[in-house]
Protein backbone atom coordinates (compact mmCIF):
# COMPACT_ATOMS: atom_id res chain seq x y z
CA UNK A 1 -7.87 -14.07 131.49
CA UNK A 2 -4.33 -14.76 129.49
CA UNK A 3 -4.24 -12.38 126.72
CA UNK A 4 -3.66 -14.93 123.98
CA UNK A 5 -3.56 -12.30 120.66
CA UNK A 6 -0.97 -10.36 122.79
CA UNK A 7 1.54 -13.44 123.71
CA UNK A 8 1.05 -14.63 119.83
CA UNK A 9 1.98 -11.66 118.86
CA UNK A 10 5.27 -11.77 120.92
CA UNK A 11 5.66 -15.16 119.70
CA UNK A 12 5.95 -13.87 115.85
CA UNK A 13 7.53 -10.30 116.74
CA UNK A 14 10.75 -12.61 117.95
CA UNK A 15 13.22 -14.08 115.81
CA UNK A 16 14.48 -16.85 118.15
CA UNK A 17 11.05 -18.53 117.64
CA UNK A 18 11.86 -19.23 114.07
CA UNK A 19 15.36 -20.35 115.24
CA UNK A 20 13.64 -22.38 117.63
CA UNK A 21 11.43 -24.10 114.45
CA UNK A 22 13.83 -25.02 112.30
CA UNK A 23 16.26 -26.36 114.21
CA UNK A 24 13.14 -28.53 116.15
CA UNK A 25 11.99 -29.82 112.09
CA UNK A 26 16.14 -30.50 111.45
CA UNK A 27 16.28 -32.13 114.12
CA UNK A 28 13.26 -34.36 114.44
CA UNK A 29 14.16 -36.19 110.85
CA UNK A 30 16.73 -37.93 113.01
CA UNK A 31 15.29 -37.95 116.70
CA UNK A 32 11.60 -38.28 118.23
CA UNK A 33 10.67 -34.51 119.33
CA UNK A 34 7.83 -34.02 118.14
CA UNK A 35 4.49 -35.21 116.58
CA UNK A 36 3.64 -31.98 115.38
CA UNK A 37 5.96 -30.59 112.74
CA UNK A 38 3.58 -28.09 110.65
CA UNK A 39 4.76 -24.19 111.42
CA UNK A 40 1.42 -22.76 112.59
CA UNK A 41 0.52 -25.95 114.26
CA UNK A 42 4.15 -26.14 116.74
CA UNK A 43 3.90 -21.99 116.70
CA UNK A 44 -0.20 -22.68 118.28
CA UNK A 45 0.49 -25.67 120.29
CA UNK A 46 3.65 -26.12 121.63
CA UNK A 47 4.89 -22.15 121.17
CA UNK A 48 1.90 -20.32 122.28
CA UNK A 49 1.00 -22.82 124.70
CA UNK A 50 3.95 -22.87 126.86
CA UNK A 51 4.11 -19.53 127.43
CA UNK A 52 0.07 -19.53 129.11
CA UNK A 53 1.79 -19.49 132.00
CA UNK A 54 4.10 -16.50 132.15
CA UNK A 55 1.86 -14.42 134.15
CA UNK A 56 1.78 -16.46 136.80
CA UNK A 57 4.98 -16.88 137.42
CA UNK A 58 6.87 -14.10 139.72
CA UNK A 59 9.24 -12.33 138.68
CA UNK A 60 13.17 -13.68 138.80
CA UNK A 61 11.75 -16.94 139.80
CA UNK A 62 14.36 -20.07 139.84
CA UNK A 63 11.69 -22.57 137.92
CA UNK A 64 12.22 -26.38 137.55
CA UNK A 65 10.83 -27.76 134.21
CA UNK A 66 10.08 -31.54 134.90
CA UNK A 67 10.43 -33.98 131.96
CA UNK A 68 11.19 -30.90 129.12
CA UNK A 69 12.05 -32.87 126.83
CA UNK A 70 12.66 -30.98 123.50
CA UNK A 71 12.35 -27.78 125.82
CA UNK A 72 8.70 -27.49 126.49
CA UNK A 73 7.54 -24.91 128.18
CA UNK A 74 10.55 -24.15 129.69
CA UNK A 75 12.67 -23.07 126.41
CA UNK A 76 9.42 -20.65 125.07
CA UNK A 77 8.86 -19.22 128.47
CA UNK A 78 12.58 -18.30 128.67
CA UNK A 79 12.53 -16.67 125.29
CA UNK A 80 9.81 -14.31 126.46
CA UNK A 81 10.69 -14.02 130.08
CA UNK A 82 14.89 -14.03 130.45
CA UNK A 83 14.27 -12.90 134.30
CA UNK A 84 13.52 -16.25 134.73
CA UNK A 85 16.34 -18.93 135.89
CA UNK A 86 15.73 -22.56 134.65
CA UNK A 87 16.84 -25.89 135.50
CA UNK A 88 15.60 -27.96 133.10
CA UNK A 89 15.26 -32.43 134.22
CA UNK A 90 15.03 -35.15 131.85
CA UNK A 91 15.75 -39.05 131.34
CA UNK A 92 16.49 -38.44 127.85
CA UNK A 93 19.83 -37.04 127.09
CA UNK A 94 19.63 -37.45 123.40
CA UNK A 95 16.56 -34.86 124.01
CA UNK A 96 19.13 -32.79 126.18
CA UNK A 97 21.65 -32.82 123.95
CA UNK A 98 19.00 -30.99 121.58
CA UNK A 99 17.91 -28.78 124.40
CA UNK A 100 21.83 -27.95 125.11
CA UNK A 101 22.84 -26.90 121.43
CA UNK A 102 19.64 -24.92 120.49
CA UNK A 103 20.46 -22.66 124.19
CA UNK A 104 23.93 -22.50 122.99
CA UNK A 105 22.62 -20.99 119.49
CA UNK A 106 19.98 -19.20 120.94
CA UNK A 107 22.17 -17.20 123.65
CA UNK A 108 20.21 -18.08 126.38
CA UNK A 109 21.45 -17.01 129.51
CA UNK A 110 20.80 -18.76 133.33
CA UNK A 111 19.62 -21.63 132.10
CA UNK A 112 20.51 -25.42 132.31
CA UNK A 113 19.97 -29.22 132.17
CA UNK A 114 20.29 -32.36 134.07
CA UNK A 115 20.22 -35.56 133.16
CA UNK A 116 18.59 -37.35 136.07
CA UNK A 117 15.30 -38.73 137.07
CA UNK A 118 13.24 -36.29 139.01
CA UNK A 119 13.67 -38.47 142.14
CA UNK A 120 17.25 -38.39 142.22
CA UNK A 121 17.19 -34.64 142.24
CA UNK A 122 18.83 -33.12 145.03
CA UNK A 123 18.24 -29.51 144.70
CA UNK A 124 15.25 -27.91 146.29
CA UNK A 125 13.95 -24.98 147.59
CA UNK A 126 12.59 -23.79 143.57
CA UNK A 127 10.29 -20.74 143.24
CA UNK A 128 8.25 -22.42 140.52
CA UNK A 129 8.12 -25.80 138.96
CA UNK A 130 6.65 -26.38 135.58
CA UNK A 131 5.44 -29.53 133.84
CA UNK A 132 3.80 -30.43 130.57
CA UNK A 133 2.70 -33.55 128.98
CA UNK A 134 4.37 -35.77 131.76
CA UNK A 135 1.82 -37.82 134.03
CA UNK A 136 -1.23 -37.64 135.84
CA UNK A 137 -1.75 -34.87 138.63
CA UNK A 138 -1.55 -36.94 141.41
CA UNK A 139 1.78 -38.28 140.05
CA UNK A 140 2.58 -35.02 139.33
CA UNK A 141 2.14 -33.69 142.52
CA UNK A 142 4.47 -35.77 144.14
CA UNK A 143 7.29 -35.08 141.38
CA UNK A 144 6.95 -31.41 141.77
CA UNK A 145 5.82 -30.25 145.70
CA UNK A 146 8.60 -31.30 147.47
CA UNK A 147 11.10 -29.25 145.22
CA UNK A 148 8.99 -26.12 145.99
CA UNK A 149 9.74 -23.70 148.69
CA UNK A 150 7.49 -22.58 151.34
CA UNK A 151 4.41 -20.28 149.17
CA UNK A 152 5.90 -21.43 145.96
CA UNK A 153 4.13 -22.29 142.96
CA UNK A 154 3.41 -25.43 141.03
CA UNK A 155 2.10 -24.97 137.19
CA UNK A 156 0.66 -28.11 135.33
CA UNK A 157 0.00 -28.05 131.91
CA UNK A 158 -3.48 -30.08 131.23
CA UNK A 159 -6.30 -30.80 128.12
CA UNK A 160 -8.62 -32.50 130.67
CA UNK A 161 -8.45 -32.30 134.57
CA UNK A 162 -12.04 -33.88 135.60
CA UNK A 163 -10.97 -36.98 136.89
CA UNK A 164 -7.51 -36.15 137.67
CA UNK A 165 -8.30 -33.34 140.06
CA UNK A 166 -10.45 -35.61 142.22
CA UNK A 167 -7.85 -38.46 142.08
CA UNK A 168 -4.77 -35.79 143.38
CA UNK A 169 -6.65 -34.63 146.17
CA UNK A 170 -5.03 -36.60 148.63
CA UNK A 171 -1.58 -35.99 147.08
CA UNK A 172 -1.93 -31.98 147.10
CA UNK A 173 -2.93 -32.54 150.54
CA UNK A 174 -0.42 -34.84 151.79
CA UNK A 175 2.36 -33.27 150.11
CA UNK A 176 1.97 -29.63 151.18
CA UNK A 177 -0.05 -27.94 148.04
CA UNK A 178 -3.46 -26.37 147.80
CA UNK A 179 -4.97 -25.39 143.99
CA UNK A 180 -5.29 -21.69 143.93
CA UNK A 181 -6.69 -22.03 140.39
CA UNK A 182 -7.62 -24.26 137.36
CA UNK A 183 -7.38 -21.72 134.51
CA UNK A 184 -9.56 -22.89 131.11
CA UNK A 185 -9.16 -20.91 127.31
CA UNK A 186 -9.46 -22.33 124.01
CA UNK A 187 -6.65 -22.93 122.09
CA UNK A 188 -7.96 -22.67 118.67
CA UNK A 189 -10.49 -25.38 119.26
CA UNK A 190 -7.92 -27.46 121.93
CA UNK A 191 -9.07 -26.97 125.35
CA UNK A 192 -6.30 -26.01 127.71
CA UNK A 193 -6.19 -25.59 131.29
CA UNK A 194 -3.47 -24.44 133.39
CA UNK A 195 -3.38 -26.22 137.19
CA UNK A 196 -1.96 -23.82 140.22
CA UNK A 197 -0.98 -25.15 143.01
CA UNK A 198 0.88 -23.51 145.74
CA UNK A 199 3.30 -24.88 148.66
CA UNK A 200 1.27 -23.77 152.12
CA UNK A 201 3.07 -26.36 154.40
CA UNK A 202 6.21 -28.62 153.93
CA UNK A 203 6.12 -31.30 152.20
CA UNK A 204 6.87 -34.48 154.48
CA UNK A 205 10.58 -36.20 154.30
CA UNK A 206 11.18 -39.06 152.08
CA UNK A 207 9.31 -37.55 148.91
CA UNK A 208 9.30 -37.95 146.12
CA UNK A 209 9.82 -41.62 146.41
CA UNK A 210 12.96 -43.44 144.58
CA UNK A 211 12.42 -46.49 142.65
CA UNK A 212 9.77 -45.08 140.44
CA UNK A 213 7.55 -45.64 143.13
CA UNK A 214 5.21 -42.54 142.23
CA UNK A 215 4.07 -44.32 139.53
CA UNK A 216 3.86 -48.20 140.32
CA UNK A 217 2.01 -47.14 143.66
CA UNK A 218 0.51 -43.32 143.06
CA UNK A 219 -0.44 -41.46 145.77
């Protein structure tokens, strides 16, 4: 069960958080970050939420963040967790830019970005990859397994699995993954659930495919 009163608490305990707020309000009068703006609301659901998963994920891991956009989960869970290395992807590099200046002001250490599209990525081999808010889970699935190592962990961030879970069977198969857990709390009246999968066997060559192919021809 995540201990939500005791990560909230950690949340408002540490002064980066606010950091982390105003410069995300500054900055979203002249760029897109974020739909949510009001302090309790981005402390509940974009704050508290993307640091659900920091029990699940080992310690020292080397985690890829997939689509972060304005730095979520990736930023949050680093705040709590620095034991944790980061490489953080995304399309957008007026979003990086943001990313880049608030780790800069926040003194983040072993942390970066890249500007790429996932499937241009040529690193592998991650303990962990994270992703929130970016496509369905058999899409997902084929952005995120092959970067894994061998018994490493995939973490989706999801409101609603029931028909994506049976659609991504195949892909969790095909690629190498199994679910270990689906992981359901309340998040003040938004239901939450937090998708593990781990790596069990390797994920055949040639994924993910280029040419946005994951998502004109899903798995």
């Amino acid at each position: 069960m995540i201990d939500l009163k005791l990560l909230s608490e950690s949340i408002n305990n540490e002064p980066k958080f606010e950091i982390f707020y105003n410069r995300l309000i500054e900055t979203n009068q002249k760029m897109n970050l974020t739909a949510i703006t009001q302090k309790d609301e981005v402390y509940l659901k974009h704050f508290l939420d993307s640091v659900t998963a920091t029990e699940f994920i080992s310690n020292n891991s080397y985690v890829l963040d997939i689509g972060c956009g304005a730095g979520f989960p990736s930023l949050p869970l680093k705040i709590i967790r620095p034991d944790l290395k980061f490489l953080l992807v995304d399309s957008s590099l007026k979003k990086l830019g943001f990313v880049n200046e608030l780790i800069k002001e926040l003194e983040l250490n072993d942390i970066q970005t890249l500007h790429t599209r996932i499937e241009d990525l040529k690193h592998r081999d991650f303990d962990c990859v994270i992703a929130r808010a970016v496509a369905p889970l058999n899409i997902l699935c084929e952005y995120a397994l092959p970067y894994l190592r061998l018994n490493g962990l995939a973490v989706f961030y999801k409101a609603d699995i029931t028909q994506e879970l049976d659609q991504a069977k195949h892909a969790i198969k095909f690629l190498g993954g199994s679910v270990i857990d689906t992981i359901e709390f309340d998040l003040e009246g938004n239901k939450r659930i937090l998708v593990l999968i781990k790596k069990v066997i390797n994920t055949p060559k040639g994924y993910p495919r280029p040419q946005n192919k994951p998502r004109k021809n899903p798995l």
